[in-house]
PDB file of N, CA and C in Angstrom:
ATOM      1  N   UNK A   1      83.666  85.243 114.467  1.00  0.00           N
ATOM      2  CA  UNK A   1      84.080  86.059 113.346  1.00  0.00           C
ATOM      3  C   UNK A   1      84.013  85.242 112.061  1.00  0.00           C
ATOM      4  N   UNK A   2      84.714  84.521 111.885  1.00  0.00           N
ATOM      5  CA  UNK A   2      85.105  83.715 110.624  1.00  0.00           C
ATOM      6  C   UNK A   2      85.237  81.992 111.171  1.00  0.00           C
ATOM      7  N   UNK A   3      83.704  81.446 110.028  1.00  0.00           N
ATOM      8  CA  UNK A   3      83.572  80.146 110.356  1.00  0.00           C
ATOM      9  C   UNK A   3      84.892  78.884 109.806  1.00  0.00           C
ATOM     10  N   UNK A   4      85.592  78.195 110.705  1.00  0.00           N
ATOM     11  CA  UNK A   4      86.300  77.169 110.328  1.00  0.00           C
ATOM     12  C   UNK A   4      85.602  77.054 108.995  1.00  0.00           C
ATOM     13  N   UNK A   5      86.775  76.038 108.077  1.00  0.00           N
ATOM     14  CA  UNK A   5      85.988  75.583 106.599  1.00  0.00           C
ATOM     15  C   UNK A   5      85.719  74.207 106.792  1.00  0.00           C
ATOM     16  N   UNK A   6      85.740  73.407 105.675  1.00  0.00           N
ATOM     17  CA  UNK A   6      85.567  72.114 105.541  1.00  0.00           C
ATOM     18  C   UNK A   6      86.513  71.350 105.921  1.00  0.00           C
ATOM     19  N   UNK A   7      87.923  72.449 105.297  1.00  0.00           N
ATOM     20  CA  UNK A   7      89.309  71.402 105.633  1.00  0.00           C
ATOM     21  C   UNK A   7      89.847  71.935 106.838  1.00  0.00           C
ATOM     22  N   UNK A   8      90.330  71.249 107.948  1.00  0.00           N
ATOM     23  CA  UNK A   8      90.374  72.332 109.050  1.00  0.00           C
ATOM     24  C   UNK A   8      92.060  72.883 108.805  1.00  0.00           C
ATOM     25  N   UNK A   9      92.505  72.122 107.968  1.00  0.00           N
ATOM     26  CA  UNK A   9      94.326  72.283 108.048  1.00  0.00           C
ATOM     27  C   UNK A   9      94.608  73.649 107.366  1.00  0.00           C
ATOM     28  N   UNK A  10      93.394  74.169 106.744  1.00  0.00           N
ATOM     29  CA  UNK A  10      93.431  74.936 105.808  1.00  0.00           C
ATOM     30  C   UNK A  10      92.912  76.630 106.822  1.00  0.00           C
ATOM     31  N   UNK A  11      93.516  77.520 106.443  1.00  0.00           N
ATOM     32  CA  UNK A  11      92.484  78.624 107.451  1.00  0.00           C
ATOM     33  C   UNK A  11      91.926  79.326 106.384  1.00  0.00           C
ATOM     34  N   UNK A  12      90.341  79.807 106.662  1.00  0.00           N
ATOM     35  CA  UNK A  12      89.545  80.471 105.262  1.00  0.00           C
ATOM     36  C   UNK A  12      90.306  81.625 104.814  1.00  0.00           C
ATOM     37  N   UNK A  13      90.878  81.794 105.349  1.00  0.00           N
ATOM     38  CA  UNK A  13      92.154  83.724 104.894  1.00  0.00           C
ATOM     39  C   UNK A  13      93.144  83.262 104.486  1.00  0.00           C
ATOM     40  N   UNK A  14      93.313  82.483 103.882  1.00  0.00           N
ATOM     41  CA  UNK A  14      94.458  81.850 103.441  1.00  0.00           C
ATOM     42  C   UNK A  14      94.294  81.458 101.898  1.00  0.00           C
ATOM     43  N   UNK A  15      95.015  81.914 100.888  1.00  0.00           N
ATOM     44  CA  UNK A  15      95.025  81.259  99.711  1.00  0.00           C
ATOM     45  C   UNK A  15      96.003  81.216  99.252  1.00  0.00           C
ATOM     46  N   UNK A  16      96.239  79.746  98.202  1.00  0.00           N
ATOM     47  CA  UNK A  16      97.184  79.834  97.099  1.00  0.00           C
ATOM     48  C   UNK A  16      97.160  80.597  95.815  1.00  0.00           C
ATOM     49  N   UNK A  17      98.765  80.735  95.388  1.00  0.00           N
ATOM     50  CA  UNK A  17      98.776  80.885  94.431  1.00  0.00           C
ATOM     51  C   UNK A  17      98.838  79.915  93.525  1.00  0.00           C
ATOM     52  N   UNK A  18      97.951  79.900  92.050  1.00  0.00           N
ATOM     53  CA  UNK A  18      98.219  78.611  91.483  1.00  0.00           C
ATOM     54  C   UNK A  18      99.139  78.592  90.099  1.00  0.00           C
ATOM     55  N   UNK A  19      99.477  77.925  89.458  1.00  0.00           N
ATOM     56  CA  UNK A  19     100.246  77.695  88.400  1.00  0.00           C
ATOM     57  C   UNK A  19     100.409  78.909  87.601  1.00  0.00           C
ATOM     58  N   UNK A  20      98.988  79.534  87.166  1.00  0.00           N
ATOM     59  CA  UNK A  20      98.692  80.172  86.526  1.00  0.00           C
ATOM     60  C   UNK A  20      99.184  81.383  87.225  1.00  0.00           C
ATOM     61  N   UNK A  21      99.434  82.243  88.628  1.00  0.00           N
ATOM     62  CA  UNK A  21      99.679  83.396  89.515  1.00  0.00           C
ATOM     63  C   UNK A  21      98.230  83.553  89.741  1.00  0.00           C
ATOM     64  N   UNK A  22      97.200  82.749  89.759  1.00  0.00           N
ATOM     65  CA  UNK A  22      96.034  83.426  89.995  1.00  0.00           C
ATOM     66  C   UNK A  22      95.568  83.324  91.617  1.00  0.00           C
ATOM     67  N   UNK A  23      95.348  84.042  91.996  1.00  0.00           N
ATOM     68  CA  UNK A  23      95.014  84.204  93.997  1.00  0.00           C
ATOM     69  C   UNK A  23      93.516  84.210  93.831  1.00  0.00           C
ATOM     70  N   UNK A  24      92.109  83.387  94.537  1.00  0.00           N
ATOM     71  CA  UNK A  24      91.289  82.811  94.878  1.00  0.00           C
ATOM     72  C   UNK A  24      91.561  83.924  96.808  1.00  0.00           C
ATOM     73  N   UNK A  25      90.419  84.861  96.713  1.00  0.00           N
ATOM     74  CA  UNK A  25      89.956  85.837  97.548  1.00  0.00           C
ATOM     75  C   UNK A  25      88.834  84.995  98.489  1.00  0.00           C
ATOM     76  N   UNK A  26      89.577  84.811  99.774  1.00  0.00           N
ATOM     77  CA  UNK A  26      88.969  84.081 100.075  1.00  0.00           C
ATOM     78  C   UNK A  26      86.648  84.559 100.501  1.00  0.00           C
ATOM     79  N   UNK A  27      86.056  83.069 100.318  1.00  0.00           N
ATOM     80  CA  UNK A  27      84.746  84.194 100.771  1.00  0.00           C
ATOM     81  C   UNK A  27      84.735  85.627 101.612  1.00  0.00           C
ATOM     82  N   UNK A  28      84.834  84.864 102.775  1.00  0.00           N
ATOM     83  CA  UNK A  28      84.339  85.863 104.208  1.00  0.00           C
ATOM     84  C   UNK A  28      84.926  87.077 103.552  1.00  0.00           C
ATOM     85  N   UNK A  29      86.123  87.208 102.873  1.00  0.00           N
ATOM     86  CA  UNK A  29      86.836  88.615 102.447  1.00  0.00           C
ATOM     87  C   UNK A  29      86.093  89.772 101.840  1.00  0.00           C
ATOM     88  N   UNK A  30      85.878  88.253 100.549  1.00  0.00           N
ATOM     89  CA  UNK A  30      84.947  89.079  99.575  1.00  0.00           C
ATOM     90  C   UNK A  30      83.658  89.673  99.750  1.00  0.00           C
ATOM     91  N   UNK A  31      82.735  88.956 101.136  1.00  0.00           N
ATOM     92  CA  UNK A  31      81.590  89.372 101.377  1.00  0.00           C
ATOM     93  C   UNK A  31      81.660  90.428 101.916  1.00  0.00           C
ATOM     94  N   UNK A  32      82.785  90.766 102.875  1.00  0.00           N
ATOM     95  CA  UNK A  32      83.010  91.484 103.751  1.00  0.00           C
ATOM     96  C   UNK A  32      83.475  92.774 103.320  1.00  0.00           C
ATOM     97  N   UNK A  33      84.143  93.110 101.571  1.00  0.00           N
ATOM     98  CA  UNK A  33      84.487  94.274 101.255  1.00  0.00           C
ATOM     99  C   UNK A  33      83.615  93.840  99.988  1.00  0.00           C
ATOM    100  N   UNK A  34      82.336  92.859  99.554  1.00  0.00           N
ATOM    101  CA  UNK A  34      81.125  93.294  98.725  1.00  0.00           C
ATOM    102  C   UNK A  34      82.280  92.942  97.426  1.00  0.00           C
ATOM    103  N   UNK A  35      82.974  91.980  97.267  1.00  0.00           N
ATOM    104  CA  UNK A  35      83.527  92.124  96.091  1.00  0.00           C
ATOM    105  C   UNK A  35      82.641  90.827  95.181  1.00  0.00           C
ATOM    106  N   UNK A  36      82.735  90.852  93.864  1.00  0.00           N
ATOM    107  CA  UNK A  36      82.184  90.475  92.948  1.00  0.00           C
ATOM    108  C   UNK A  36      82.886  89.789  91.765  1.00  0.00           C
ATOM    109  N   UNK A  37      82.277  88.276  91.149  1.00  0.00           N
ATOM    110  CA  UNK A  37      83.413  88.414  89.941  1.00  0.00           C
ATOM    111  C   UNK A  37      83.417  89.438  88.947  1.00  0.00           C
ATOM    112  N   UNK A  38      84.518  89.589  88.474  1.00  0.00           N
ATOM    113  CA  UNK A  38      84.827  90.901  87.493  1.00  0.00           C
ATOM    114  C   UNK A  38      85.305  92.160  87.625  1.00  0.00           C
ATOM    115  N   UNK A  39      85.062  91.991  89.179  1.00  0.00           N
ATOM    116  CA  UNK A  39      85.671  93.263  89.555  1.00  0.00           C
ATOM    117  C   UNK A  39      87.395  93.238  90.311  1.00  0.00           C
ATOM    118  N   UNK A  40      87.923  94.385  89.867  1.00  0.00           N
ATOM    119  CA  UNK A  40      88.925  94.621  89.518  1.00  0.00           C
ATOM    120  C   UNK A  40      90.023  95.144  90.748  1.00  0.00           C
ATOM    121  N   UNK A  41      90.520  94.655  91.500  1.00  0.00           N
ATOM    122  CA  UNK A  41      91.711  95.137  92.345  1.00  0.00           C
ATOM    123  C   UNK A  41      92.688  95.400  92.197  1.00  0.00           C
ATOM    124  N   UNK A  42      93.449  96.118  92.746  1.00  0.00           N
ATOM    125  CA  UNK A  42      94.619  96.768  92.506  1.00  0.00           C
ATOM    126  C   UNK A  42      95.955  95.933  94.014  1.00  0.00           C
ATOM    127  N   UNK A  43      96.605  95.438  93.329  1.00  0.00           N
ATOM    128  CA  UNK A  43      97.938  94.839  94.692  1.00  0.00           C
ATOM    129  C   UNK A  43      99.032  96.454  94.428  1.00  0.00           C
ATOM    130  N   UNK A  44      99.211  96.450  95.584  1.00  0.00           N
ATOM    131  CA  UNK A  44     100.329  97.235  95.419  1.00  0.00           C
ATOM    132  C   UNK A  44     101.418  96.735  96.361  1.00  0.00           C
ATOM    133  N   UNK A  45     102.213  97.035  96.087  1.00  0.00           N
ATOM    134  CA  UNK A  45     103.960  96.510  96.947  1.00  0.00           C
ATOM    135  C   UNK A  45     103.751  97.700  98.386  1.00  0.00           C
ATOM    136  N   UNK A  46     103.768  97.004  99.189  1.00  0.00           N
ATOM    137  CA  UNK A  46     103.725  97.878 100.522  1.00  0.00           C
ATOM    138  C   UNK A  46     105.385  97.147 101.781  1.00  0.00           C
ATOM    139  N   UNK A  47     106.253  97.761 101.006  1.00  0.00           N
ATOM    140  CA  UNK A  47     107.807  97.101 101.874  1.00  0.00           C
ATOM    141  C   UNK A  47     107.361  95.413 101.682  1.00  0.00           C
ATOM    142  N   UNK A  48     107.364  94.658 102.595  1.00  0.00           N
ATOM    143  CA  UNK A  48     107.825  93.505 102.468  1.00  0.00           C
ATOM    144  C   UNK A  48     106.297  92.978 102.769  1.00  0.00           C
ATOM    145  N   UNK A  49     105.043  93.446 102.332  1.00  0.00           N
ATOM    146  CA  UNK A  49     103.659  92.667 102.416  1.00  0.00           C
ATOM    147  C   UNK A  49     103.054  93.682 100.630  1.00  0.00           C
ATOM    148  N   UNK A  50     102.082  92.789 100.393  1.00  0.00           N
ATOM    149  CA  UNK A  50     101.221  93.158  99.045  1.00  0.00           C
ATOM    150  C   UNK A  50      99.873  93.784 100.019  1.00  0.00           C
ATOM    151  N   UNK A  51      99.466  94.746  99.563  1.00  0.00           N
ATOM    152  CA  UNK A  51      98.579  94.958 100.080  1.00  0.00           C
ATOM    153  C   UNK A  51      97.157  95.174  98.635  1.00  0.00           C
ATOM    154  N   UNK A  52      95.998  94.611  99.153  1.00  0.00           N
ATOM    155  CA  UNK A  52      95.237  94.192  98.392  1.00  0.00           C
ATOM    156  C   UNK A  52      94.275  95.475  98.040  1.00  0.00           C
ATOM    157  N   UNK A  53      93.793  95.956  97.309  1.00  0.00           N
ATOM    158  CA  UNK A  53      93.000  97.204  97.839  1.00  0.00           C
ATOM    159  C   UNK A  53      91.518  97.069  96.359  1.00  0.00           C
ATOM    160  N   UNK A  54      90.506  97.087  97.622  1.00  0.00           N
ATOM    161  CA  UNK A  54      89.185  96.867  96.321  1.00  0.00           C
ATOM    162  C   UNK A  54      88.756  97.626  95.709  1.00  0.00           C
ATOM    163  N   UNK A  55      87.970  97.395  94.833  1.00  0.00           N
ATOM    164  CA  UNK A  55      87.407  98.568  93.907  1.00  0.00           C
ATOM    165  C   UNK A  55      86.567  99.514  94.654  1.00  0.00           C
ATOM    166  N   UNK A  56      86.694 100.661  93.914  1.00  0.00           N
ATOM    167  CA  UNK A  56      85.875 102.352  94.590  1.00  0.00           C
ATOM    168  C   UNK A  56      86.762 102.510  96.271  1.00  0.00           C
ATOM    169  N   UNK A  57      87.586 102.000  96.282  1.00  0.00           N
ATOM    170  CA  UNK A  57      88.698 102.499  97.048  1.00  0.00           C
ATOM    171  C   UNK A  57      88.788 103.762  97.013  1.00  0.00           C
ATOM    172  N   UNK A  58      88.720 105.204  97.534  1.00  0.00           N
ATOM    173  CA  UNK A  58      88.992 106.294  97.007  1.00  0.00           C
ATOM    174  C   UNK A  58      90.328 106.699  97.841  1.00  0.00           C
ATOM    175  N   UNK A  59      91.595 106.623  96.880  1.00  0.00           N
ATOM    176  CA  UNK A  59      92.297 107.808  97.214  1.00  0.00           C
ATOM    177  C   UNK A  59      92.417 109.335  97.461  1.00  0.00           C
ATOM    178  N   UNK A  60      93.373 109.469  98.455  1.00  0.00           N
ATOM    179  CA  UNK A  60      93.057 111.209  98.940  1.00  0.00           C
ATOM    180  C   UNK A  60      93.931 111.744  97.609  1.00  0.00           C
ATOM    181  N   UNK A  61      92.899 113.035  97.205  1.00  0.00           N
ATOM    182  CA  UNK A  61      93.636 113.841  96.398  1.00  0.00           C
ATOM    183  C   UNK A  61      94.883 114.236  96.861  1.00  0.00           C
ATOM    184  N   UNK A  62      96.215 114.058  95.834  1.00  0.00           N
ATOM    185  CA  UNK A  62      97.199 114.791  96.336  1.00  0.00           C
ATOM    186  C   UNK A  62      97.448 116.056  96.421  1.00  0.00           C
ATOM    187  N   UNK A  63      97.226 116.898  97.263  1.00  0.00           N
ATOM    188  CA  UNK A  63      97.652 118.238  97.999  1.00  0.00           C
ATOM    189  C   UNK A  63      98.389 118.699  96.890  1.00  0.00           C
ATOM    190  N   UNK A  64      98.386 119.892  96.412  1.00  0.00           N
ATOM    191  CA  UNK A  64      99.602 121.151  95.825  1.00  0.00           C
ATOM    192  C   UNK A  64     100.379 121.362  96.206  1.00  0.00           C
ATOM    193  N   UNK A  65     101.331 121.736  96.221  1.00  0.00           N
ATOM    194  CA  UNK A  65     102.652 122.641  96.856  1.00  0.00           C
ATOM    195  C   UNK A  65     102.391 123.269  97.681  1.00  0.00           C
ATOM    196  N   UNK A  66     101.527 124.029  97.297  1.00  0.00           N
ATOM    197  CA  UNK A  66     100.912 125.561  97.694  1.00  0.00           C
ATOM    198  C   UNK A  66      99.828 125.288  99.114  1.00  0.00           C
ATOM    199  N   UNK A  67      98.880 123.964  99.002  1.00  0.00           N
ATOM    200  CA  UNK A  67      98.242 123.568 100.097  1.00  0.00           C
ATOM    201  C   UNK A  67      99.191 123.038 101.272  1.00  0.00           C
ATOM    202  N   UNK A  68      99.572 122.308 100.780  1.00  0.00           N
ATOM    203  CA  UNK A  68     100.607 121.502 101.636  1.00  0.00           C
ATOM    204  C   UNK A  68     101.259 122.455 102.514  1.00  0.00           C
ATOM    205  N   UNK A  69     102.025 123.528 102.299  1.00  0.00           N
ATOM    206  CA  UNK A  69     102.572 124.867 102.754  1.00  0.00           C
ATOM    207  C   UNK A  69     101.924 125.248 103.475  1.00  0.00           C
ATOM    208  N   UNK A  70     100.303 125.709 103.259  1.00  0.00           N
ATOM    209  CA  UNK A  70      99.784 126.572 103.648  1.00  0.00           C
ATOM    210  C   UNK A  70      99.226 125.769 105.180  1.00  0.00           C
ATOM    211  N   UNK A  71      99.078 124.364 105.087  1.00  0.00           N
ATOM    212  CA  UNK A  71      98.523 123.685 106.130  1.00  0.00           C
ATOM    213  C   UNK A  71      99.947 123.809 107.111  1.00  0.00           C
ATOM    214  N   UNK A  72     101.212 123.293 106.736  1.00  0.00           N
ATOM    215  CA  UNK A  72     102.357 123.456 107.095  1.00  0.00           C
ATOM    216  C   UNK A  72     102.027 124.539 108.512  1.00  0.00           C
ATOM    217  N   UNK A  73     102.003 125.909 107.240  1.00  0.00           N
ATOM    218  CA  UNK A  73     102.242 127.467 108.500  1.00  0.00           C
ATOM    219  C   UNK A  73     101.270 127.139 109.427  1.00  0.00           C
ATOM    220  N   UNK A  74     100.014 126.776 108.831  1.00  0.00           N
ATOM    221  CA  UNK A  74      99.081 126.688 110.022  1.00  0.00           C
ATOM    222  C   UNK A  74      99.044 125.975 110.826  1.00  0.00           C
ATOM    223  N   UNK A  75      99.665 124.616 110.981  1.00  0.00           N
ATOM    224  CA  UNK A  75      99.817 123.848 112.179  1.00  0.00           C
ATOM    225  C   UNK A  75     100.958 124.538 113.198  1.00  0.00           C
ATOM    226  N   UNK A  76     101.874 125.282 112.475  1.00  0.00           N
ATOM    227  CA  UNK A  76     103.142 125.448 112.681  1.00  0.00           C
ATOM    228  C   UNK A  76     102.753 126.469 113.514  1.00  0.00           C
ATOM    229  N   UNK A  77     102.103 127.804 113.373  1.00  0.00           N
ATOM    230  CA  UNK A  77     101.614 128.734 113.942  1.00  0.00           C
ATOM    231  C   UNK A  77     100.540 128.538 115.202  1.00  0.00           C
ATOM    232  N   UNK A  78      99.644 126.970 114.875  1.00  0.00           N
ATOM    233  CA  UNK A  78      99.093 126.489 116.239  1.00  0.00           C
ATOM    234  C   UNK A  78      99.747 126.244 117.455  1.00  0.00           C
ATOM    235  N   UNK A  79     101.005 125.380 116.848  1.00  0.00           N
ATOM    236  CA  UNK A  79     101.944 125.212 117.965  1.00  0.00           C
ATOM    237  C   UNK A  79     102.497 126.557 118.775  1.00  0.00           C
ATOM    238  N   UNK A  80     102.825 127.632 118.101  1.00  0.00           N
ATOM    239  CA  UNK A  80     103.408 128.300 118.540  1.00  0.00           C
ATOM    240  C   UNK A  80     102.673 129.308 119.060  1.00  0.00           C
ATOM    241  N   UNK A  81     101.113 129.419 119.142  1.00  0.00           N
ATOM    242  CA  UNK A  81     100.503 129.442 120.081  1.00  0.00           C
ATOM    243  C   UNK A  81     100.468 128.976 121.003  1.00  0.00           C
ATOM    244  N   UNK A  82     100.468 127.860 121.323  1.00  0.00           N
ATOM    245  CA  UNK A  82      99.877 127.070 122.362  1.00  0.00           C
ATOM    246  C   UNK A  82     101.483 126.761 123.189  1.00  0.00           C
ATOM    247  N   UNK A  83     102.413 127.408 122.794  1.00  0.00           N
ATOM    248  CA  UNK A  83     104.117 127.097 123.008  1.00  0.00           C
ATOM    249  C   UNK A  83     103.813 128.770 124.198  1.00  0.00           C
ATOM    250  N   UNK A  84     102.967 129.154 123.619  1.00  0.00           N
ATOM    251  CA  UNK A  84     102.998 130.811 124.386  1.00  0.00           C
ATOM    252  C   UNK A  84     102.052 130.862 125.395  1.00  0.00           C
ATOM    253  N   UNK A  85     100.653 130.054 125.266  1.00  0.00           N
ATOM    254  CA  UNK A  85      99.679 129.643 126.227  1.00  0.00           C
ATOM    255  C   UNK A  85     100.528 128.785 127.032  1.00  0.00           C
ATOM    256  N   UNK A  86     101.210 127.889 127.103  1.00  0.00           N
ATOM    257  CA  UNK A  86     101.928 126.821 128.032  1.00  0.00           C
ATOM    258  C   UNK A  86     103.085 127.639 128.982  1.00  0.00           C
ATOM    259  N   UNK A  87     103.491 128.921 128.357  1.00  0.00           N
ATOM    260  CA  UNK A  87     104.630 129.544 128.724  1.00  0.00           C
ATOM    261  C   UNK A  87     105.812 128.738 128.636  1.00  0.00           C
ATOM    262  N   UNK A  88     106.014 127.942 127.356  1.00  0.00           N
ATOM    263  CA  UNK A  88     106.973 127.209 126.948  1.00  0.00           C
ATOM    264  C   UNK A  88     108.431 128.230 126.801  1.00  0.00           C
ATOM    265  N   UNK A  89     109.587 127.917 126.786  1.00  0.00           N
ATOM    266  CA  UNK A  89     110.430 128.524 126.301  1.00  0.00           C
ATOM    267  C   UNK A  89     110.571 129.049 124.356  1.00  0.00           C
ATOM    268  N   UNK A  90     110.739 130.201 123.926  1.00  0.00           N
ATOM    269  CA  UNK A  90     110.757 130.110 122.723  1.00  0.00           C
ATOM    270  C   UNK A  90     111.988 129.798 121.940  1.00  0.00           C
ATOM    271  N   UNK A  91     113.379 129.671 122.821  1.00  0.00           N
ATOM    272  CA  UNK A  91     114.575 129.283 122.045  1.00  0.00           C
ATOM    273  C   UNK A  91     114.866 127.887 122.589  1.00  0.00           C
ATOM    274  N   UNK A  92     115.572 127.126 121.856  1.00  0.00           N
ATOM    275  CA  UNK A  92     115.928 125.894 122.138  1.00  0.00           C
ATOM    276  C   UNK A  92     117.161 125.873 123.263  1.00  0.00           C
ATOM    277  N   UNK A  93     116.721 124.963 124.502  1.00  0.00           N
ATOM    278  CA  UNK A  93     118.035 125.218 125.365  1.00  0.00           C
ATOM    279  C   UNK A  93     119.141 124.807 124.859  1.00  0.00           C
ATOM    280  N   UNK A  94     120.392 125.765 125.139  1.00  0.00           N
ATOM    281  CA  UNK A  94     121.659 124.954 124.603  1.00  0.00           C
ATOM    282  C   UNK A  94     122.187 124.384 125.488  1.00  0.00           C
ATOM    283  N   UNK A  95     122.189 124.327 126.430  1.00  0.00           N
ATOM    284  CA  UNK A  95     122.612 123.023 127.570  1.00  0.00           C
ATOM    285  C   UNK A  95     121.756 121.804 128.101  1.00  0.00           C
ATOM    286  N   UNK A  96     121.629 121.318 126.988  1.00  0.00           N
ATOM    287  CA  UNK A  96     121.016 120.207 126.826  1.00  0.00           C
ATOM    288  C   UNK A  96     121.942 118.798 126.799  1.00  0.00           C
ATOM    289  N   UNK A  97     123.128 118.832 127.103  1.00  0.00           N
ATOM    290  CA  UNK A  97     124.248 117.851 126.908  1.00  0.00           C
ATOM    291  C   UNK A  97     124.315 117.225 125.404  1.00  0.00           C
ATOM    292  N   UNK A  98     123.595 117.546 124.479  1.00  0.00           N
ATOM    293  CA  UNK A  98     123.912 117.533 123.259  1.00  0.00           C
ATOM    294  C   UNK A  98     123.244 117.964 122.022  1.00  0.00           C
ATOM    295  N   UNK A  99     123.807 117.671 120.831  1.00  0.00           N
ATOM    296  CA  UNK A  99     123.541 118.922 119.941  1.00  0.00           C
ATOM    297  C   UNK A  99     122.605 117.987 118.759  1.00  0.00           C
ATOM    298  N   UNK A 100     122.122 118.893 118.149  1.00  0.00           N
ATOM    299  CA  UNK A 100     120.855 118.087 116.796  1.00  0.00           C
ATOM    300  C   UNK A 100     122.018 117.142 116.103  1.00  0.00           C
ATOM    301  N   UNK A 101     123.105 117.750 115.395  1.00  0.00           N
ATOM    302  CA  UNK A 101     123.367 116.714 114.512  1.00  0.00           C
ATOM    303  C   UNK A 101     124.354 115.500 115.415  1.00  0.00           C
ATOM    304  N   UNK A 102     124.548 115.396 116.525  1.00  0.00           N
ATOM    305  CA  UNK A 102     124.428 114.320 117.528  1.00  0.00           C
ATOM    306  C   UNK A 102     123.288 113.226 117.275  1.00  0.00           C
ATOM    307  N   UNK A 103     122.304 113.556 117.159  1.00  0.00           N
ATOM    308  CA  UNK A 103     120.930 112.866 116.988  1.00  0.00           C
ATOM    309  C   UNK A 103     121.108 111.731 115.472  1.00  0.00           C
ATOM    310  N   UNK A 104     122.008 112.203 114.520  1.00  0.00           N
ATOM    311  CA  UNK A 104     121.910 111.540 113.734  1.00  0.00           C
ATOM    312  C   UNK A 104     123.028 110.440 112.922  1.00  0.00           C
ATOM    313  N   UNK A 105     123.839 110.649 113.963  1.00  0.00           N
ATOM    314  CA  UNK A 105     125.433 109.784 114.302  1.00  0.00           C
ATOM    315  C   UNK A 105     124.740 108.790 115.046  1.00  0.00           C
ATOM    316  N   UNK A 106     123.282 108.496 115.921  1.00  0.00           N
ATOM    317  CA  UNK A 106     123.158 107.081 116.661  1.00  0.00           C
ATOM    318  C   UNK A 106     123.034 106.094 115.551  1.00  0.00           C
ATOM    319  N   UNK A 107     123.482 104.408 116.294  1.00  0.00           N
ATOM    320  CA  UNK A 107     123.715 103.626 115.708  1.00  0.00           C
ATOM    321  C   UNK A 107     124.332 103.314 114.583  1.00  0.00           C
ATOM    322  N   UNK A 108     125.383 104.485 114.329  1.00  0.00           N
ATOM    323  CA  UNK A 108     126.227 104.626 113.570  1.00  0.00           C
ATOM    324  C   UNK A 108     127.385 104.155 113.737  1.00  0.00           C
ATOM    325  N   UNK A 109     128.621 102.933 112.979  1.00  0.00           N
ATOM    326  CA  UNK A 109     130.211 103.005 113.889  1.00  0.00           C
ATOM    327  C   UNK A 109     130.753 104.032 113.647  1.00  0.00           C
ATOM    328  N   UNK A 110     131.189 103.910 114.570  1.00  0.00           N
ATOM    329  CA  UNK A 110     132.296 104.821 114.870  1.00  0.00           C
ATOM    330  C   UNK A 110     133.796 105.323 114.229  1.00  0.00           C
TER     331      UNK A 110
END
C-alpha cells in the first residue's frame, strides 16, 4: 500500500503541525485524492477527530421539509406493507414486561 519513507521513525500519514498551524498532506494522500498546490480544503470538527475533506467534494443537497416527509410516508408505508406480507402483528404487544418510556430511564441513577 504505502511505501516506508526515508525516516523509518516517522510513518508517511503522519504530519506535524508547525509553528506557523500549517499541516504538510502527506504525498501518498495527496496523490491518492489528486490534490495539488493551491488547492483548497475544508477541516471540519467531526466530535473528537478533524476530518479533512478535498476539493470538488460534493455535498448532498439538503432535502426540504416537504421531501424529507414525503420519503418519511414512503418508507413508512413500505414497512407496513411488508408488516402485512410477513403477517406481523399490527398493534404493539402490551405484555411485553415493559413499557417505551422504561427504555429511556437505562443507565440512569436511580
Amino acid at each position: 500500500m504505502f511505501e516506508q519513507g526515508k525516516y523509518p521513525c516517522y510513518h508517511e500519514l503522519v504530519s506535524k503541525i508547525t509553528s506557523k498551524l500549517q499541516v504538510t498532506i502527506p504525498k501518498a494522500i495527496a496523490e491518492q485524492y489528486g490534490l495539488k498546490p493551491g488547492d483548497e480544503i475544508e477541516f471540519k470538527a467531526a466530535g473528537d477527530v478533524i476530518r479533512v475533506i478535498p476539493p470538488g467534494h460534493h455535498k448532498r443537497p439538503r432535502l426540504s421539509l416537504e421531501e424529507r416527509l414525503r420519503l418519511f410516508d414512503e418508507t413508512t408505508e413500505r414497512i407496513r406493507k411488508r408488516w402485512e406480507e410477513l403477517g406481523l402483528p399490527k398493534e404493539q404487544p402490551s405484555d411485553r414486561g415493559w413499557t417505551r418510556e422504561e427504555l429511556y430511564d437505562r443507565g440512569e441513577p436511580r
